[in-house]
Structure formats: structure tokens, C-alpha cells
Protein backbone atom coordinates (compact mmCIF):
# COMPACT_ATOMS: atom_id res chain seq x y z
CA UNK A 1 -33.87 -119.91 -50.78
CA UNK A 2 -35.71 -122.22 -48.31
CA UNK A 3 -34.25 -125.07 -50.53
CA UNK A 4 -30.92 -123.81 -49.78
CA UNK A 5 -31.28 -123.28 -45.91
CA UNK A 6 -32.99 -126.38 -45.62
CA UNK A 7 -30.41 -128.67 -47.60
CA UNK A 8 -27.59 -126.72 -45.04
CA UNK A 9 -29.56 -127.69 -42.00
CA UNK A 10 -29.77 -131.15 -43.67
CA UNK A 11 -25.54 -131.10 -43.72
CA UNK A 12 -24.96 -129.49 -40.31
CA UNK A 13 -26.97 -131.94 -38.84
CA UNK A 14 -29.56 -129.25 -37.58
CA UNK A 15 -33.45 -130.80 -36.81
CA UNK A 16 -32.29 -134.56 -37.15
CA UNK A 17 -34.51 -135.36 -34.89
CA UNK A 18 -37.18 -134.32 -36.89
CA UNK A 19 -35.84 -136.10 -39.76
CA UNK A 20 -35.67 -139.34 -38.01
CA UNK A 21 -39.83 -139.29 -37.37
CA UNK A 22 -41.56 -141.80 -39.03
CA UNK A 23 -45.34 -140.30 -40.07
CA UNK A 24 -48.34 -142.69 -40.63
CA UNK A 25 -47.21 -143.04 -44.16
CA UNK A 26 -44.25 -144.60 -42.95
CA UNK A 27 -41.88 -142.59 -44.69
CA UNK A 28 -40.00 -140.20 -42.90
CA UNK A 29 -40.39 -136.59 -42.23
CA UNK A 30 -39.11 -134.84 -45.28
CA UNK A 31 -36.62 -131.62 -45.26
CA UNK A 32 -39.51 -129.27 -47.51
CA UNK A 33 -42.01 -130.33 -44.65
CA UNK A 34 -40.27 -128.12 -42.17
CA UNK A 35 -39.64 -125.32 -44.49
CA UNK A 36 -41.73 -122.81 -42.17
CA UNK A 37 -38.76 -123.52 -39.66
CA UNK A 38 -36.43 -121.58 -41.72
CA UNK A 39 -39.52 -119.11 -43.32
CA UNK A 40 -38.29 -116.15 -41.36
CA UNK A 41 -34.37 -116.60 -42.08
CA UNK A 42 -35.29 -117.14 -45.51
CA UNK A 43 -37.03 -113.78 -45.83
CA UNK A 44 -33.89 -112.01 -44.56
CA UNK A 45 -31.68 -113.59 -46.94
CA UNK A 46 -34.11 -112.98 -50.11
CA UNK A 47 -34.83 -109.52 -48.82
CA UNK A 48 -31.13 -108.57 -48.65
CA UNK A 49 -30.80 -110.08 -51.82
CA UNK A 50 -33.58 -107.85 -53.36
CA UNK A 51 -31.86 -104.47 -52.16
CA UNK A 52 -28.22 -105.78 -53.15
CA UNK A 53 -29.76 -106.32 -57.07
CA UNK A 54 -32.25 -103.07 -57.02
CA UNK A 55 -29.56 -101.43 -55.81
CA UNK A 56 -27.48 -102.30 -58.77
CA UNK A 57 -29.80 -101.38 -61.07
CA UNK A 58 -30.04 -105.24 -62.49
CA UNK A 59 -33.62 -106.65 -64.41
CA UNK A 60 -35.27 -108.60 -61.45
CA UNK A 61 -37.99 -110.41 -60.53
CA UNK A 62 -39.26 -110.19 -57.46
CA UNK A 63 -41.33 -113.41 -56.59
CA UNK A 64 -43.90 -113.11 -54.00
CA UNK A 65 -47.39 -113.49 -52.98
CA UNK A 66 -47.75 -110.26 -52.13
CA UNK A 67 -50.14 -111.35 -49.24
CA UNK A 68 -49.57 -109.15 -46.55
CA UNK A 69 -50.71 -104.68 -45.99
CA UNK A 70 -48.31 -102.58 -47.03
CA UNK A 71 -46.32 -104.62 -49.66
CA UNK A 72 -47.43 -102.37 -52.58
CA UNK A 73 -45.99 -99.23 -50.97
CA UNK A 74 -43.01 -100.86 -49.93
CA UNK A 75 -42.14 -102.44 -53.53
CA UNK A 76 -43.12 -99.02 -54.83
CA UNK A 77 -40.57 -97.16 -52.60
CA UNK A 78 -37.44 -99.62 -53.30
CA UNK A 79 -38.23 -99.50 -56.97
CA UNK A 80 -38.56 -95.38 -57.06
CA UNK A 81 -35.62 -95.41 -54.72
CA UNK A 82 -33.36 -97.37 -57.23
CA UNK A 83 -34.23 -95.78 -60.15
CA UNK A 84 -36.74 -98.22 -62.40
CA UNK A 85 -38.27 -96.80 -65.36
CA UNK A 86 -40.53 -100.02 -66.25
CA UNK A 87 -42.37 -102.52 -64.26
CA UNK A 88 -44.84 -105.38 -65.05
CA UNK A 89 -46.76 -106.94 -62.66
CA UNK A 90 -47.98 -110.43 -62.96
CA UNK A 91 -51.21 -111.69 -60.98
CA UNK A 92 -52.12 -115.17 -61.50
CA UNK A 93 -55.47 -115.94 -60.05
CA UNK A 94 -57.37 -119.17 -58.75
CA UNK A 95 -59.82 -120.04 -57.08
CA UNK A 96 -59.55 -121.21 -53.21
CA UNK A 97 -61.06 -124.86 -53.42
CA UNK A 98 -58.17 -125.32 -56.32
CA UNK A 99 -55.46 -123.25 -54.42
CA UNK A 100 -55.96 -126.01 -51.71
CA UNK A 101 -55.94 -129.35 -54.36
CA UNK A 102 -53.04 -128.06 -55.98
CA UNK A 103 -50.95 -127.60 -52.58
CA UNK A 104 -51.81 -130.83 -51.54
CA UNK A 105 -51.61 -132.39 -54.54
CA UNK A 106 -47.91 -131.16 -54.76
CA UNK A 107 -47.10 -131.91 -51.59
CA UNK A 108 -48.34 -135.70 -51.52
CA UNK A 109 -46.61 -136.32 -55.13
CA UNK A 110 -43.38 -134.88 -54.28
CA UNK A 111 -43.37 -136.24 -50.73
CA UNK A 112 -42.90 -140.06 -52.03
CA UNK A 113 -40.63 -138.94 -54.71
CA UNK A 114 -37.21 -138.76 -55.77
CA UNK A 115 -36.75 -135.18 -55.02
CA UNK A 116 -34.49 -135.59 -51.28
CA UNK A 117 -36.33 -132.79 -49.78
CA UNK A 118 -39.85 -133.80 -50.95
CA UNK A 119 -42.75 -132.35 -50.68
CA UNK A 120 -43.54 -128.89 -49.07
CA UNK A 121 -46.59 -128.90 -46.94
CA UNK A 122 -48.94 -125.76 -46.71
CA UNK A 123 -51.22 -126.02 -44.08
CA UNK A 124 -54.96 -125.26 -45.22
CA UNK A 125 -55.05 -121.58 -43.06
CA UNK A 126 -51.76 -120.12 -44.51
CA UNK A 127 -53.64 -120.85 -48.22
CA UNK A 128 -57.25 -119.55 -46.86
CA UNK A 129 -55.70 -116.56 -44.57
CA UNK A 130 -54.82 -114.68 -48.19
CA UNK A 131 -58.34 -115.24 -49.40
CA UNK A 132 -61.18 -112.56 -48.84
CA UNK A 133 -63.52 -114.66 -51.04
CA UNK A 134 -63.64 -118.12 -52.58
CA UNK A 135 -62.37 -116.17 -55.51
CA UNK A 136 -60.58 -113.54 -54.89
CA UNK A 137 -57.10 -112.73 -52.73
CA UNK A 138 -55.58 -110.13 -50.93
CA UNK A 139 -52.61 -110.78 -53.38
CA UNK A 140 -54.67 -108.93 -56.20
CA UNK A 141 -55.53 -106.32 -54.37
CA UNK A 142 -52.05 -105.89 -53.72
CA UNK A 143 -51.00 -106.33 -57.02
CA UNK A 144 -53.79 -103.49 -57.94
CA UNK A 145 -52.67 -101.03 -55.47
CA UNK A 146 -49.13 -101.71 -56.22
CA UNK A 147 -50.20 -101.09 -60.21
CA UNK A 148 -52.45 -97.76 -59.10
CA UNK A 149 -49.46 -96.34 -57.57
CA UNK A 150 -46.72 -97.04 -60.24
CA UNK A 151 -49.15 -95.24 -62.66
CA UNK A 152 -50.18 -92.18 -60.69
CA UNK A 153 -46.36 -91.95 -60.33
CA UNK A 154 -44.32 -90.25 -62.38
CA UNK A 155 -41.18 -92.64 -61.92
CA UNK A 156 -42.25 -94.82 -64.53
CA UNK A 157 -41.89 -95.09 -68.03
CA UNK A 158 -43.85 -97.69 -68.60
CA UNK A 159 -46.07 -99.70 -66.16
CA UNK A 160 -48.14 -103.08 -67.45
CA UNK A 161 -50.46 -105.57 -65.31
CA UNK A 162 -50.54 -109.09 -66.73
CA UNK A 163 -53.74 -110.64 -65.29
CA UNK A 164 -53.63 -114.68 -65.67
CA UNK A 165 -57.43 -115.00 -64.18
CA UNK A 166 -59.71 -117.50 -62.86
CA UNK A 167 -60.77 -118.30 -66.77
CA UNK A 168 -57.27 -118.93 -67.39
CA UNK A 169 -57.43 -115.69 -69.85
CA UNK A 170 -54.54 -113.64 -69.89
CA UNK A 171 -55.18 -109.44 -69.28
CA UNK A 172 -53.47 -106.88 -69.61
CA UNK A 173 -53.41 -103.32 -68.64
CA UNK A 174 -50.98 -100.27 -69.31
């Protein structure tokens, strides 16, 4: 989605200025690095997008961190509201020293490379501001309470949690 907005903005000409700054590296400001200017917008579009496919009744995945209160009920209620009878929820776990090497580490590679939007930068907070340990995220918990509340429900047929943990074991729980 961001990709999208971003390669618009790119088109109409929108944040040229921005695009024209040289950084130390002495390559110029790529379009990914200023994704958080089109975050919110984003979220609007993939949000509408969600309730236009739910509301069809299509398979879907709905990609998120999960990272902020009240996600769990609010995925519970579209999903109850639209009728699903099976959901699987993936959590894929790592650690917060690794969270942070692999963001940077895909934002320095890509930033140089032939990719015309480059690299997407994640500042160090936005990564540490879902963690509540070096190990452990507020996305589980979400993805827990989201899981406890499909299957005290009785709107499911089926509900599964796929774990991918910190071992790099894969769980799973019905």
C-alpha cells in the first residue's frame, strides 16, 4: 500500500524536495525512507480494503503487527460480523537485538540498490515501543488474546495458532 502511495507521490511530484536531499552517503533521499509520511493514509486505504473483502466473504489475510490495545477485539468483531467460520493466526517471534539488525540491515541493502524506492527506514523506538521484554512483544499478546477470544467464541469452526518462535520451531495450537 505504502509502495503504491509513495510511487504516486513520486509521479505527482509531491515531497520533491525531499527527494532532491543528498544524505552523508551521498545518495539521495529514497521514496521508502519517507514511508511514515503516507503511514496514516495508508491505513485508511488498507482498512477500507479489509471491510470491502470481509464483507464479501473472500479468504484474506490480514497482515499486521498487531502492536497496538484493542486490535484483538476489533479483528474479532469484523470477523464475527462477516460471518468466518475458520481463522489461523500466525505469530512469528524474534528477539529485539535481531528485530533491530534485520531492519537495518534491510534498510542499508535496499537503500543502495536497484529497487527505485529503496530502502525503508524504521527508526530504533517504533521497533522497541512493541517490545515489553528483550524477548517478547505486545504483538503476541495480541495474537493470544485475539486466539483466546476466537475459541471461547462460538463463531468459529475451527480456530489454529501457528507459533514461528524465538527457536525458529514452529507451534501450533487448536
Amino acid at each position: 500500500m505504502k509502495d503504491s502511495l509513495l510511487l504516486q507521490a513520486m509521479a505527482d511530484g509531491i515531497y520533491q524536495d525531499l527527494f532532491d536531499l543528498v544524505l552523508a552517503d551521498d545518495r539521495p533521499v529514497a521514496p521508502r525512507e519517507l514511508a511514515a509520511l503516507v503511514h496514516r493514509e495508508s491505513t485508511i486505504v488498507a482498512d477500507e480494503l479489509q471491510r470491502q473483502c470481509l464483507s464479501n466473504g473472500e479468504n484474506v489475510v490480514i497482515h499486521g503487527t498487531l502492536g497496538w490495545s484493542g486490535i484483538a477485539a476489533q479483528l474479532m468483531g469484523r470477523l464475527v460480523e462477516a460471518d468466518y467460520a475458520h481463522l489461523e493466526i500466525v505469530d512469528v517471534q524474534v528477539d529485539l537485538s535481531e528485530c533491530r539488525s534485520r531492519a537495518l540491515r534491510r534498510w542499508w541493502e535496499r537503500r543502495g540498490g536497484p529497487d527505485v524506492l529503496g530502502g525503508r527506514f524504521t527508526p530504533e523506538a517504533a521497533i522497541a515501543e512493541l517490545y515489553v521484554s528483550d524477548s517478547e512483544t505486545v504483538c503476541t499478546r495480541h495474537a493470544r488474546e485475539l486466539f483466546t477470544l476466537a475459541t471461547s467464541s462460538e463463531a468459529f469452526e475451527s480456530v489454529q495458532l501457528v507459533t514461528f518462535g524465538l527457536d525458529g520451531r514452529r507451534r501450533i495450537e487448536d
